[in-house]
Protein backbone atom coordinates (compact mmCIF):
# COMPACT_ATOMS: atom_id res chain seq x y z
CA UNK A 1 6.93 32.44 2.07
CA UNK A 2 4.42 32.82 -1.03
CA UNK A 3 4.57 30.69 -4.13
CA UNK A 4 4.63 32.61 -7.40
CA UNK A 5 3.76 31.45 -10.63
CA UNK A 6 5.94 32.05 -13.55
CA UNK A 7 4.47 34.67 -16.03
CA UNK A 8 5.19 33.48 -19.25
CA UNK A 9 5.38 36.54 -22.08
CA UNK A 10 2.34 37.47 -23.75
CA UNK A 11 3.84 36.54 -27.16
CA UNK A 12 5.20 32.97 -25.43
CA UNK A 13 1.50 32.27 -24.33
CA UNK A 14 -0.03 32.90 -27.57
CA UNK A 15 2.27 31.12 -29.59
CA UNK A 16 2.12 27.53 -27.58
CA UNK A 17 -1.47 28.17 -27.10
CA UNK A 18 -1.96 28.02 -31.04
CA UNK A 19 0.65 25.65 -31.68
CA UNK A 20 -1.16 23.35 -29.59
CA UNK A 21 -4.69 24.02 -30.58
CA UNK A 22 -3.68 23.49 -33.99
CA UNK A 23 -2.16 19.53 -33.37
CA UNK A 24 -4.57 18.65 -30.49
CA UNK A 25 -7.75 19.55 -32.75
CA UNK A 26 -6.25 17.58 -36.11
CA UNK A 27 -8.00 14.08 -36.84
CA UNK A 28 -9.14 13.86 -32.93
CA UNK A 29 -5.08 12.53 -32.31
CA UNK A 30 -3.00 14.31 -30.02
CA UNK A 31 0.20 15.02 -30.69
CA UNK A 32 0.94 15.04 -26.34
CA UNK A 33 3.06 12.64 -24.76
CA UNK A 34 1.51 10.34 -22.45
CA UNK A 35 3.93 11.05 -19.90
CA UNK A 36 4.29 14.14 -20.59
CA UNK A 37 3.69 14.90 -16.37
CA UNK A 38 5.06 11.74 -14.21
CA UNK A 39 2.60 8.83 -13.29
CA UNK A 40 0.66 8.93 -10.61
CA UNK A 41 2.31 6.72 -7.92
CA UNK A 42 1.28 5.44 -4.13
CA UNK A 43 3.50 4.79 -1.25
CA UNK A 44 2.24 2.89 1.48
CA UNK A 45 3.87 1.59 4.70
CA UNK A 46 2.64 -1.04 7.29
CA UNK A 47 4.64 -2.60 9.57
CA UNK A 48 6.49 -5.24 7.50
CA UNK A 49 7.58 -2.56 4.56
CA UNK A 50 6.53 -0.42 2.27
CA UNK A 51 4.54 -0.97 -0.75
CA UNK A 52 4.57 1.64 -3.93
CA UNK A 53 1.97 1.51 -6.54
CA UNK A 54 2.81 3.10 -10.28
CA UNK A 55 -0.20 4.40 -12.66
CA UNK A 56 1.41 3.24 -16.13
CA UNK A 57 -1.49 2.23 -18.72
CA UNK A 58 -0.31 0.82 -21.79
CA UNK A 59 2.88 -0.11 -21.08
CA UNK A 60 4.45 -4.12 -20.84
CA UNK A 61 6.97 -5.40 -17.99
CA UNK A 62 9.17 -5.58 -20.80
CA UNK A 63 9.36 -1.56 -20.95
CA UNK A 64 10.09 -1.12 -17.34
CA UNK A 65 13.46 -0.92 -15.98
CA UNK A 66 13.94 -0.93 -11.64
CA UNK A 67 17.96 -0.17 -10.51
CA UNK A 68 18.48 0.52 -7.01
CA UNK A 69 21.73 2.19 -5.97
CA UNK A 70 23.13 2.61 -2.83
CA UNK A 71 19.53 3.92 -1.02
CA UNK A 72 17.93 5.27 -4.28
CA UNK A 73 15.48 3.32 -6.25
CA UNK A 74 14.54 4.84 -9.86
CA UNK A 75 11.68 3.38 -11.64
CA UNK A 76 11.93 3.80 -15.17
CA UNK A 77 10.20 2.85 -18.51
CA UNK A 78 10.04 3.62 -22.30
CA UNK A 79 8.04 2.78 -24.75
CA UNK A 80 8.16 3.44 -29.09
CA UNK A 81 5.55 2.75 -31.38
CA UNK A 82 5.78 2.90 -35.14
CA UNK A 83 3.09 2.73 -37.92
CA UNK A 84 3.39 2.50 -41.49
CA UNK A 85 0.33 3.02 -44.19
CA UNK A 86 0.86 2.56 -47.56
CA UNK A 87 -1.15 3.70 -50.70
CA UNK A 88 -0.84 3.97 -54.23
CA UNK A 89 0.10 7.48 -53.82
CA UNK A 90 1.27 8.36 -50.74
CA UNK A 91 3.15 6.75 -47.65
CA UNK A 92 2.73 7.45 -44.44
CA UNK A 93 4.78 6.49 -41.67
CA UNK A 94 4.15 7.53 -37.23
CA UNK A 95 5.98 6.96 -34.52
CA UNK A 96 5.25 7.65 -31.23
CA UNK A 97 7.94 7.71 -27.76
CA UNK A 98 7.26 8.05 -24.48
CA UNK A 99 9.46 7.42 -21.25
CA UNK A 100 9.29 8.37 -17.75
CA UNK A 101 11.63 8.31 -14.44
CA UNK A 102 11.26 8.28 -11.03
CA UNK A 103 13.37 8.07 -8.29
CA UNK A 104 12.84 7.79 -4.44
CA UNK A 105 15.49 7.96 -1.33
CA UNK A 106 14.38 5.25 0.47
CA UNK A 107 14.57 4.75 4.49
CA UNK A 108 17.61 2.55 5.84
CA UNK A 109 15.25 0.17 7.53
CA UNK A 110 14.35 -1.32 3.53
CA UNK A 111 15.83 -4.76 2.89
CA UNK A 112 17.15 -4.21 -0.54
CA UNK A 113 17.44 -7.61 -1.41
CA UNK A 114 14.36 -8.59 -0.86
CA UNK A 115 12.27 -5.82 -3.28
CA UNK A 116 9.95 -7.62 -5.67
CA UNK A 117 8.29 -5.84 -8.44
CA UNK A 118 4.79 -6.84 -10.77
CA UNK A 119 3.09 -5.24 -13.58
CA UNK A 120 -0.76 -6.39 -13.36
CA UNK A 121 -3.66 -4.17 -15.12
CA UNK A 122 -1.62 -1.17 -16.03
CA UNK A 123 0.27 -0.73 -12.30
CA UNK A 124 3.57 -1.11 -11.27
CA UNK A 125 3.28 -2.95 -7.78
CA UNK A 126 6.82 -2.45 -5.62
CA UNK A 127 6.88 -4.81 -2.59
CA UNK A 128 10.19 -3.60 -0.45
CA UNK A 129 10.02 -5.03 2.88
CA UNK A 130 11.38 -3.59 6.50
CA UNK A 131 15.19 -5.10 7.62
CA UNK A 132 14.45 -6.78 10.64
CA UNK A 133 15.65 -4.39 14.06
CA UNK A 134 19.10 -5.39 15.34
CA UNK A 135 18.34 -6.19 18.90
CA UNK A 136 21.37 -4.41 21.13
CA UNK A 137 23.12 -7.53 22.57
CA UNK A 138 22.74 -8.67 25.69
CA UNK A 139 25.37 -10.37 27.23
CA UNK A 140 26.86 -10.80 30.91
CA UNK A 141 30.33 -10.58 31.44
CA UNK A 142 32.40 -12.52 34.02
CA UNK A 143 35.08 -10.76 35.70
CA UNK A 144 38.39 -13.15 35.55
């Protein structure tokens, strides 16, 4: 199978290409969403569970919201900021809003009880440990 990229129209191409240059080269601000792609995130797995790392600068534990749902866990946050500058002639106001969401199937053998979450130095640290194995049981029976 071969991947093929999605030829935008010349006219398309032109137009966002200008649109952009114009509001990305303005003051040295950006106009672009933080979060405009998703965060960079990290899923590791030893032998007591898994642990998932999420790339999210900027942001407080306050903006973060963690549901799990059935065997789905969505990581989500959003963030606004507003400014307001006032002069004798003129007021300007800014605001700013970014969000992001992702969600992961997770295995069967997770303990969903027992995920813990912690927002240190701009990552989002996910902690969601292994259910311990059922052991088959092992029983004699007596014949009456």
């Amino acid at each position: 199978m071969t991947l093929v990229r999605f030829n935008q129209p010349l006219v398309n191409k032109f137009f966002n290409h200008e649109f952009n240059k114009f509001f990305n080269e303005s003051d040295n601000r950006t106009l672009k969403n933080n979060y405009d792609s998703l965060p960079a995130v990290n899923v590791k797995e030893d032998e007591a569970g898994f642990k998932i790392e999420v790339a999210a600068p900027g942001l407080k534990k306050e903006n973060f919201k963690i549901n799990l749902q059935e065997n789905r866990l969505t990581i989500s946050a959003s963030q606004e900021e507003k400014s307001e500058e006032t002069s004798e002639k003129y007021t300007r106001k800014e605001f700013s809003f970014s969000s992001f969401q992702r969600t992961f199937t997770l295995p069967k053998n997770v303990n969903g009880e027992k995920i813990e979450a912690s927002y240190t130095d701009g990552i989002l640290y996910l902690s969601l440990p292994k259910k311990e194995e059922e052991k088959p049981a092992l029983k004699e029976i007596t014949i009456a």
